[in-house]
N, C-alpha and C. Protein backbone atom coordinates (compact mmCIF):
# COMPACT_ATOMS: atom_id res chain seq x y z
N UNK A 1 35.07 17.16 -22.47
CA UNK A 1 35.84 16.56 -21.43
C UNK A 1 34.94 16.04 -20.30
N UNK A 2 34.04 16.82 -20.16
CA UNK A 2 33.09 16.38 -18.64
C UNK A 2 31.75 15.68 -19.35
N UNK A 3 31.96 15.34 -20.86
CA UNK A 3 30.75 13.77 -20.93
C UNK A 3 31.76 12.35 -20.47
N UNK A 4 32.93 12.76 -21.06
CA UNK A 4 33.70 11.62 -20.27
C UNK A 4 33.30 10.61 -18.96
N UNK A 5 32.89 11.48 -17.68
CA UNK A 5 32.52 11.51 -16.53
C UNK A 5 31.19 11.06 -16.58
N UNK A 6 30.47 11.89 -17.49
CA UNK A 6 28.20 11.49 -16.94
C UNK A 6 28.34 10.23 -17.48
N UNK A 7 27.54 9.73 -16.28
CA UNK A 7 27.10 8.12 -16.77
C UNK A 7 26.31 8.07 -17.59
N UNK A 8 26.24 7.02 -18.94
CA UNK A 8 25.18 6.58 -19.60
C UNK A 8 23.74 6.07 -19.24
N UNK A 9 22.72 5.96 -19.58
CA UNK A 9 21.54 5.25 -18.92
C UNK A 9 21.55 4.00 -18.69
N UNK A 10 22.59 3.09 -18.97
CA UNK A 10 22.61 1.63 -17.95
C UNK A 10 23.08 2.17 -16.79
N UNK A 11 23.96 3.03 -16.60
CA UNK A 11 24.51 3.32 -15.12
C UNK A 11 24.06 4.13 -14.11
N UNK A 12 22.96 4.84 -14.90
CA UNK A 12 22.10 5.64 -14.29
C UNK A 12 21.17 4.37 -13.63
N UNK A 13 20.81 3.49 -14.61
CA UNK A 13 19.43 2.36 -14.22
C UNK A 13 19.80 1.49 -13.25
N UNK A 14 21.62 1.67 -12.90
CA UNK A 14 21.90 0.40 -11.78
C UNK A 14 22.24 1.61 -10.61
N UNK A 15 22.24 2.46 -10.46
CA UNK A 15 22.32 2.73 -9.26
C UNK A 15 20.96 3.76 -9.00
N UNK A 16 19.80 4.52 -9.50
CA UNK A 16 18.70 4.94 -9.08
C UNK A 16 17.80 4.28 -9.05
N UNK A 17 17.16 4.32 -7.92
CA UNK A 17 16.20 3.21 -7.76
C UNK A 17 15.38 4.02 -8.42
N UNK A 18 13.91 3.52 -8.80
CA UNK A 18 12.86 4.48 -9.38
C UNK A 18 11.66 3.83 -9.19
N UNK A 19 11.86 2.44 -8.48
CA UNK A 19 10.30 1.58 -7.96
C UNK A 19 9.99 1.65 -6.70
N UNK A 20 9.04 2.66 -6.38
CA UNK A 20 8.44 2.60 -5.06
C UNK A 20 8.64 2.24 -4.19
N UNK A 21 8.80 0.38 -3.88
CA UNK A 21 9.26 -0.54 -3.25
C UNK A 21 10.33 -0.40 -2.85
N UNK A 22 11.15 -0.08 -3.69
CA UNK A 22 12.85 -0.24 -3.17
C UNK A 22 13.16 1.20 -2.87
N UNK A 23 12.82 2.19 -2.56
CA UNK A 23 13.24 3.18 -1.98
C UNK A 23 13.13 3.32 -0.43
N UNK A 24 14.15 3.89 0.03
CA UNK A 24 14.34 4.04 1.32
C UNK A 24 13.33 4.86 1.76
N UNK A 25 12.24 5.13 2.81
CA UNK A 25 11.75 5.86 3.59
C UNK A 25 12.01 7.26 3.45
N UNK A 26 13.29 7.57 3.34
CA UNK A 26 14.04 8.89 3.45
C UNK A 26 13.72 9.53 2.13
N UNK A 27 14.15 8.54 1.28
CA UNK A 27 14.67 9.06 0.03
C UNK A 27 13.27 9.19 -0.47
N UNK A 28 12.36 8.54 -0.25
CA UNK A 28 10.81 8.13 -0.47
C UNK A 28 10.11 9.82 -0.42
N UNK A 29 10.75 10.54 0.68
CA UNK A 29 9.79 11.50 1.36
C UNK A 29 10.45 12.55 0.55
N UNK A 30 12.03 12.51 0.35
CA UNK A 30 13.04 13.28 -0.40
C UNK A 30 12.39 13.42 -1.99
N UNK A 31 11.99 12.48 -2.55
CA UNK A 31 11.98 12.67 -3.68
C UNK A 31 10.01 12.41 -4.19
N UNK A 32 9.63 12.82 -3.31
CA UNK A 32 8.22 12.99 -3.25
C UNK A 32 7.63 14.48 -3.91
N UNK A 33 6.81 14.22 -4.61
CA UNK A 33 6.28 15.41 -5.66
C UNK A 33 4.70 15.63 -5.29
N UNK A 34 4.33 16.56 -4.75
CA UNK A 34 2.66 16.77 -5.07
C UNK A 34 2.14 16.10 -5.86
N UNK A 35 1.03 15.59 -5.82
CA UNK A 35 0.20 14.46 -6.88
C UNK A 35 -1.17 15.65 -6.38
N UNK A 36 -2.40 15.41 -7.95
CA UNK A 36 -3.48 15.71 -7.84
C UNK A 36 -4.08 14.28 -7.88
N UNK A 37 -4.73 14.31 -7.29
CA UNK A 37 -5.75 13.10 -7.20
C UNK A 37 -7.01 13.26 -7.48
N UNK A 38 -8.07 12.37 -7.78
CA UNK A 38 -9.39 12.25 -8.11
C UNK A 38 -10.15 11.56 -6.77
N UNK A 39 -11.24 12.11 -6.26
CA UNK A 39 -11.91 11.75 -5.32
C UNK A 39 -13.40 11.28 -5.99
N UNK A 40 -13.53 10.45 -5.81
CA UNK A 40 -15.25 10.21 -6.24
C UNK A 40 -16.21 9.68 -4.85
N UNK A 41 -17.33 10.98 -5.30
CA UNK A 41 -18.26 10.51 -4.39
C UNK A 41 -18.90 9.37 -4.91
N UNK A 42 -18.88 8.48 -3.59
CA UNK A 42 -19.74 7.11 -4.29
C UNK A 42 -21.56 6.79 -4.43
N UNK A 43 -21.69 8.05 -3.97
CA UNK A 43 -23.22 8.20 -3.69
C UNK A 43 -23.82 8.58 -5.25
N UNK A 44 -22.95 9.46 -5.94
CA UNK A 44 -23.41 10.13 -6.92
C UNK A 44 -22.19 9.28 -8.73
N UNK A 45 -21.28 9.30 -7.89
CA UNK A 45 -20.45 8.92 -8.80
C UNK A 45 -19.29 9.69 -9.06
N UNK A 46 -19.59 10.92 -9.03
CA UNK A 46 -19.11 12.54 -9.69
C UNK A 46 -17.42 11.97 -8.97
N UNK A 47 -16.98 12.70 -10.06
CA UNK A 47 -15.16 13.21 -9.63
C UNK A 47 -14.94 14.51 -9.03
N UNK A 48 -14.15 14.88 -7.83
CA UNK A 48 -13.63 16.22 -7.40
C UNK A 48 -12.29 15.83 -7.69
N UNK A 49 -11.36 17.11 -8.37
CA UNK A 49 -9.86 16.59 -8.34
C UNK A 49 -9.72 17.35 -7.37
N UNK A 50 -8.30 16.84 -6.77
CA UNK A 50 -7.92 17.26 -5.37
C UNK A 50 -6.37 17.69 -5.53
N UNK A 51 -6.07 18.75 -5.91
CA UNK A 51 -4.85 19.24 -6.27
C UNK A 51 -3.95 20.31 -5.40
N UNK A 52 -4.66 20.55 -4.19
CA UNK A 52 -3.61 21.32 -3.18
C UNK A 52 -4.04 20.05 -2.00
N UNK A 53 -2.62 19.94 -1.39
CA UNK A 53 -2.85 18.73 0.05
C UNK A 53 -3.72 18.15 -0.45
N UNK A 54 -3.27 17.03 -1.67
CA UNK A 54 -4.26 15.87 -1.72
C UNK A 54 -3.84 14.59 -0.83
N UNK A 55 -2.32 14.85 -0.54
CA UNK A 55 -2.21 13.16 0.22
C UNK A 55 -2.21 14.06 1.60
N UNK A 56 -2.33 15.13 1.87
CA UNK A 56 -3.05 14.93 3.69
C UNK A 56 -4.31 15.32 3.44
N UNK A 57 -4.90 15.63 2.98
CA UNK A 57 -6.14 15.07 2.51
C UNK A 57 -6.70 13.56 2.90
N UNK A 58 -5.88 12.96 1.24
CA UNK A 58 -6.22 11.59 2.30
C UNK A 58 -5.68 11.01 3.12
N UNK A 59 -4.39 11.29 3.88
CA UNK A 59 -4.12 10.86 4.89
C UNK A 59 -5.23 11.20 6.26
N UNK A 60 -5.67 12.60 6.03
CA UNK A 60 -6.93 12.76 7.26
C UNK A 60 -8.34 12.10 6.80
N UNK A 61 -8.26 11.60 6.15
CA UNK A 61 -9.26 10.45 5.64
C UNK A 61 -9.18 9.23 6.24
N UNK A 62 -8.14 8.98 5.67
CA UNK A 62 -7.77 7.26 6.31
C UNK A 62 -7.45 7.41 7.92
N UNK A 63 -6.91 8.53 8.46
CA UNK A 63 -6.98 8.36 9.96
C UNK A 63 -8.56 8.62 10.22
N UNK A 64 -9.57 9.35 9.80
CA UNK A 64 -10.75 9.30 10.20
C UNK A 64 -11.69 7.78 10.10
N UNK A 65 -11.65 7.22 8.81
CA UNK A 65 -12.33 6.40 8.24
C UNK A 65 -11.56 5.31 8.75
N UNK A 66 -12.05 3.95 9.36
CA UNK A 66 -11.39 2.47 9.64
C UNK A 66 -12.11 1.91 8.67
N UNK A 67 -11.98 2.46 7.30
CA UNK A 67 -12.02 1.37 6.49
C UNK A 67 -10.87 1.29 4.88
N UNK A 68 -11.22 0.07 4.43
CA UNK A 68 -10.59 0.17 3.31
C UNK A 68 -10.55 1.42 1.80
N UNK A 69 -9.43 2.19 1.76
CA UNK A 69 -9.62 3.03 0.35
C UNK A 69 -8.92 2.68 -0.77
N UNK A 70 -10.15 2.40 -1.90
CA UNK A 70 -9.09 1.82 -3.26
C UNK A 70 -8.73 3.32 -3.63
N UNK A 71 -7.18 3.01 -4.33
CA UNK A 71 -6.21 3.80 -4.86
C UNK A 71 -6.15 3.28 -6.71
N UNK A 72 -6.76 3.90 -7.16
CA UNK A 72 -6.94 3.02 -8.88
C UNK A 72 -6.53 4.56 -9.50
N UNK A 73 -5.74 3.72 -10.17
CA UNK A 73 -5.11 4.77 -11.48
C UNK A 73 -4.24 3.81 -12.65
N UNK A 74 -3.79 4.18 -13.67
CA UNK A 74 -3.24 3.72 -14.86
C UNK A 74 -1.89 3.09 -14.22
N UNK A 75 -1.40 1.97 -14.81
CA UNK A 75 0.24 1.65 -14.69
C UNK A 75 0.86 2.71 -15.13
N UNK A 76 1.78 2.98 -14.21
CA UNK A 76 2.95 4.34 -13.83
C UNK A 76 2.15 5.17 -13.10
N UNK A 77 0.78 5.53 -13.09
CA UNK A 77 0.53 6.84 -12.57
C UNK A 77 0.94 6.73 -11.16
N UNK A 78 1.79 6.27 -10.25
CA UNK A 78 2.05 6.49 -9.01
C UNK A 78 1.28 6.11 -7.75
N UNK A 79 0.58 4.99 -7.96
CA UNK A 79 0.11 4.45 -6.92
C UNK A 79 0.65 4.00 -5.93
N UNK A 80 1.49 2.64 -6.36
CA UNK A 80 2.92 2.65 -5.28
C UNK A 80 3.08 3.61 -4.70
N UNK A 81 4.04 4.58 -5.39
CA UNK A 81 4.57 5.48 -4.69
C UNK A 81 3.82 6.41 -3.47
N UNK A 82 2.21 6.25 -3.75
CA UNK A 82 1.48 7.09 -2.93
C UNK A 82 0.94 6.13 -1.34
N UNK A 83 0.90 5.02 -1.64
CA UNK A 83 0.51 3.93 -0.72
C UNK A 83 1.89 3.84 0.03
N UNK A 84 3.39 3.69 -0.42
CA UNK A 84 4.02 4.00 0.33
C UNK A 84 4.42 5.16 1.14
N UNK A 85 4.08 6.61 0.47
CA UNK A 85 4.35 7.42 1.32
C UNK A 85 3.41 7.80 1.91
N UNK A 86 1.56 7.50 2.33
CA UNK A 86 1.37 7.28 3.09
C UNK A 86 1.55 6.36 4.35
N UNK A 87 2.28 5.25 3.79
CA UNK A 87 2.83 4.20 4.81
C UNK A 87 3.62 5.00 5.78
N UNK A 88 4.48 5.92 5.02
CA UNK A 88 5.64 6.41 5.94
C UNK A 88 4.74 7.07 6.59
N UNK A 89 3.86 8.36 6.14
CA UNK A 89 3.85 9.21 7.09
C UNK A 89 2.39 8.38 8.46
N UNK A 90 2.30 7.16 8.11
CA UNK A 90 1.47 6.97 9.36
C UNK A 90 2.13 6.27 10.33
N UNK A 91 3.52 5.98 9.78
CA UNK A 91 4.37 5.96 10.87
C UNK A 91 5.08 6.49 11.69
N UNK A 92 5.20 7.86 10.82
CA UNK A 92 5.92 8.60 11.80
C UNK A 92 4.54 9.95 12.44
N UNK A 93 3.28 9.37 12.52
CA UNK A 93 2.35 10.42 12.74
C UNK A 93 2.37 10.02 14.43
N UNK A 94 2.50 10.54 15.47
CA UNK A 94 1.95 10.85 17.00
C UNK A 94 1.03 10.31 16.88
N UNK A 95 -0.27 10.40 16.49
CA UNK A 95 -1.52 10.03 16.39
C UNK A 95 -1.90 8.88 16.07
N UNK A 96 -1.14 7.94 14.98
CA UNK A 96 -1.22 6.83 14.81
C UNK A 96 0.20 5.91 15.01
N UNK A 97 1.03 6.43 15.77
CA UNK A 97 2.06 5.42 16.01
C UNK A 97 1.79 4.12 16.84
N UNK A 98 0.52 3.87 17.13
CA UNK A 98 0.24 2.74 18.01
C UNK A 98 -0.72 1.95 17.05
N UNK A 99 -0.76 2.63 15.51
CA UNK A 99 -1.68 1.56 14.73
C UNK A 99 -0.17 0.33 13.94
N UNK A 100 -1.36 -0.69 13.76
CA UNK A 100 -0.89 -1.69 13.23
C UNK A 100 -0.71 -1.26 11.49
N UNK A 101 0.01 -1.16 11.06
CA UNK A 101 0.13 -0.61 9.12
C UNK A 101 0.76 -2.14 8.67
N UNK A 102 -0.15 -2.48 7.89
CA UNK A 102 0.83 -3.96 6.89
C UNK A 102 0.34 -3.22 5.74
N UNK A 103 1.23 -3.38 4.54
CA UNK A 103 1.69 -3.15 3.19
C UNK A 103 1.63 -4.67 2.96
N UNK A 104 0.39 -4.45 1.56
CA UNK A 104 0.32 -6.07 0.83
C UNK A 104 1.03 -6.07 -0.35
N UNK A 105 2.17 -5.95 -0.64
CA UNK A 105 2.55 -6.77 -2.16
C UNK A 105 1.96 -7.01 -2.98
N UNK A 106 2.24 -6.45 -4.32
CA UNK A 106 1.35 -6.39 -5.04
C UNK A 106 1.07 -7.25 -6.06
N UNK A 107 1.64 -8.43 -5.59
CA UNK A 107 1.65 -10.05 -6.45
C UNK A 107 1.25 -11.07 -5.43
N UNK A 108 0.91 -10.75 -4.33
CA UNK A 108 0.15 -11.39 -3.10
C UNK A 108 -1.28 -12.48 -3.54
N UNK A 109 -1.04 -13.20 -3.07
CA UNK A 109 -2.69 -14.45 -3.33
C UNK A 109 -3.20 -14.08 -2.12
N UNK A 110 -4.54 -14.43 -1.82
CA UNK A 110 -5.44 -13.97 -1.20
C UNK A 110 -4.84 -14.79 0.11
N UNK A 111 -4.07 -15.79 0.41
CA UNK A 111 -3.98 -16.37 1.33
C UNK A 111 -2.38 -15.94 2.15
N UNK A 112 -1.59 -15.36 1.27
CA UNK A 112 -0.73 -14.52 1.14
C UNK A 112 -1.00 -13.29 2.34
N UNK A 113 -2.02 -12.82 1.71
CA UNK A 113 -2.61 -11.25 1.83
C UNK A 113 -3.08 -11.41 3.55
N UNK A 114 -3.59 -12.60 3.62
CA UNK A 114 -4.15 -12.95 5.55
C UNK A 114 -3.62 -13.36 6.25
N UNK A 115 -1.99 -14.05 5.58
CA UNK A 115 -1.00 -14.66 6.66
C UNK A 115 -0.17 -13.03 6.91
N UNK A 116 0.02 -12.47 5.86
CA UNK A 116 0.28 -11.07 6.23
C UNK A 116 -0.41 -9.95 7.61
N UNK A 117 -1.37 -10.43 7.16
CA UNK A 117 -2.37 -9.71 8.04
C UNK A 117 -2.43 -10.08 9.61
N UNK A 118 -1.95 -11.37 9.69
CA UNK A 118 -2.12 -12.14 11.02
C UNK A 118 -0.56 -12.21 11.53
N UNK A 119 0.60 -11.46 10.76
CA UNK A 119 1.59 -11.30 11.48
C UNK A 119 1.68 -10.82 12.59
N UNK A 120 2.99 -11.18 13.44
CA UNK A 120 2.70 -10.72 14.46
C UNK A 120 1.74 -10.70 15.74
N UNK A 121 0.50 -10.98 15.49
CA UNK A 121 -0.75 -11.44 16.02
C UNK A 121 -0.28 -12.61 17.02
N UNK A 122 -0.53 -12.03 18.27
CA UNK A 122 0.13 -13.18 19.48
C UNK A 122 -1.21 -13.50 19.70
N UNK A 123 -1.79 -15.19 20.26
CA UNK A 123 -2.06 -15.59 21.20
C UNK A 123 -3.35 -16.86 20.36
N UNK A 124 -4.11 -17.27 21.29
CA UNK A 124 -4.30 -18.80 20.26
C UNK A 124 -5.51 -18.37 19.49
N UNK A 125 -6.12 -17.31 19.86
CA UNK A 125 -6.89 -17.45 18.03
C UNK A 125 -6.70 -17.07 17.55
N UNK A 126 -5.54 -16.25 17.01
CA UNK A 126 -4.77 -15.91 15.90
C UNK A 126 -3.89 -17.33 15.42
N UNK A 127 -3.28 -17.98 16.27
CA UNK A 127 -2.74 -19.40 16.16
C UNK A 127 -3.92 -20.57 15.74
N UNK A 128 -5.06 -20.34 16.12
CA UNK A 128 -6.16 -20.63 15.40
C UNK A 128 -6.71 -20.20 13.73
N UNK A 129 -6.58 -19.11 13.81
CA UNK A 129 -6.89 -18.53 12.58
C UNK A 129 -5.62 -19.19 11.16
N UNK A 130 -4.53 -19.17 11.85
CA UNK A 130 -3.72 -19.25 11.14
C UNK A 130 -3.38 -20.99 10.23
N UNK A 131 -3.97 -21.51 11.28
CA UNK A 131 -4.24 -23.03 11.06
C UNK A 131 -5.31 -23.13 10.31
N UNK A 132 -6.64 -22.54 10.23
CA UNK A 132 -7.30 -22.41 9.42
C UNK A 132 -7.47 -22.20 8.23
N UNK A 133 -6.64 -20.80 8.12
CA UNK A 133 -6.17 -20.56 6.59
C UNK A 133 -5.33 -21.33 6.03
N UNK A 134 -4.19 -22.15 6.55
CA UNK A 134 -3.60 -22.74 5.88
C UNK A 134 -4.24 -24.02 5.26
N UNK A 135 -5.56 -24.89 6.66
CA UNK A 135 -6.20 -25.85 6.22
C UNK A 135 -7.22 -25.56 5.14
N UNK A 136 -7.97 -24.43 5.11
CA UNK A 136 -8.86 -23.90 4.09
C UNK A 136 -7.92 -23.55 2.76
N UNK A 137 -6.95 -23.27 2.97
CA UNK A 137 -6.26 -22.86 1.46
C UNK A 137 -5.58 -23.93 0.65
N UNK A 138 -5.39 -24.95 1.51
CA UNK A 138 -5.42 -26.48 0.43
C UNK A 138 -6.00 -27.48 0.53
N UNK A 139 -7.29 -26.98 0.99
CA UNK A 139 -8.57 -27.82 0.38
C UNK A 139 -9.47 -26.94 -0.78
N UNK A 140 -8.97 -25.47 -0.97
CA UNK A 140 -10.29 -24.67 -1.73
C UNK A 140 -9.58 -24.12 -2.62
N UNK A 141 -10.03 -23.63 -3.39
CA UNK A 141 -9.32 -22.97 -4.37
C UNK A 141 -9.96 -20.98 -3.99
N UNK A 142 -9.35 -20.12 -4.50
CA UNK A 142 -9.39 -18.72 -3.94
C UNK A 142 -11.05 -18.15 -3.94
N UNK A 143 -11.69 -18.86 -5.05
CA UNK A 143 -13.05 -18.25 -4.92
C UNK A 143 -13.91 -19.27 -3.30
N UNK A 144 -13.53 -20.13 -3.29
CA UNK A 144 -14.23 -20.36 -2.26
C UNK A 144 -13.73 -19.95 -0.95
N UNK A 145 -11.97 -19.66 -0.37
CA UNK A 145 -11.81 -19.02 0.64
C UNK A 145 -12.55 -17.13 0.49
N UNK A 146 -12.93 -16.96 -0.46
CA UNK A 146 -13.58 -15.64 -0.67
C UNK A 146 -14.52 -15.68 0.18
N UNK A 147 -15.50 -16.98 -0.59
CA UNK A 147 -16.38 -16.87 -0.16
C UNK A 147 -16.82 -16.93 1.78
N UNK A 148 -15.31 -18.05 1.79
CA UNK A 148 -15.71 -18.38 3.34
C UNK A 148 -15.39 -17.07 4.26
N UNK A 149 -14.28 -15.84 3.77
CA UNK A 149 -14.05 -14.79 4.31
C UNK A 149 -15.42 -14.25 4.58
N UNK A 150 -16.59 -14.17 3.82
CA UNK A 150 -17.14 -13.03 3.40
C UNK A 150 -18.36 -13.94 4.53
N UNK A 151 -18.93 -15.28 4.73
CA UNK A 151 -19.73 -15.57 5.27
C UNK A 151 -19.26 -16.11 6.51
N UNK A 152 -18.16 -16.09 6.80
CA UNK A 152 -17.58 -16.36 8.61
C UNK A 152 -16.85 -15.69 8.95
């Protein structure tokens, strides 16, 4: 009598979200699971896995370090999901509520990725910059705005 009632797996698939992206903040933090992670020193190469507080771990990483950390693992292993729920919690951290956080999309073109970056950004050389990229991005093709990132 009560299979009558359980939904089948199309009806399960239209109403649980299960992609990173489309989860609410809430539900994000709600349905968040401990992850072990792999740390590699880059000096040596070596792997440490990091299996108790690995994302405040690296969350006290990335608030220490102002720089970029790649997140590489297999399709499904939960990368999304970990880039967003550090998103959340550096928003709701005291400590960094006055940083700027942009989330790049993960089908983003490189020119994509810097108009992103320059959101928001008041005043004329950002209104400069922005004219730039657009004039550099249809005259060049992506390896040469690379290149011009990397030498101006």
């Amino acid at each position: 009598m009560v299979n009558r009632y359980w939904p089948n797996s199309s009806q399960i698939a239209t109403c649980i979200r299960t992609e990173a992206e489309e989860l609410s903040p809430y539900v994000l933090q709600v349905v968040h699971e401990p992850m072990r992670l792999r740390r590699v020193n880059i000096n040596t190469g070596s792997f440490d896995t990091v299996s108790t507080n690995a994302e405040e771990q690296l969350l006290d990483h990335l608030k220490r370090h102002s720089r970029p950390i790649p997140i590489l693992g297999d399709a499904g292993s939960g990368k999304s999901h970990l880039i967003r729920f550090l998103d959340v919690q550096l928003r709701n951290d005291p400590e960094t509520q006055d940083w700027i956080v942009k989330r790049i999309p993960k089908s983003s073109s490189l020119r994509q990725v810097l108009e992103i970056l320059l959101e928001d950004m008041q005043g004329q050389n950002f209104d400069d910059l922005r004219s730039k990229i657009t004039e550099v991005g249809d005259r060049l093709n992506t390896r040469e705005v690379a290149e011009h990132l990397t030498l101006f």
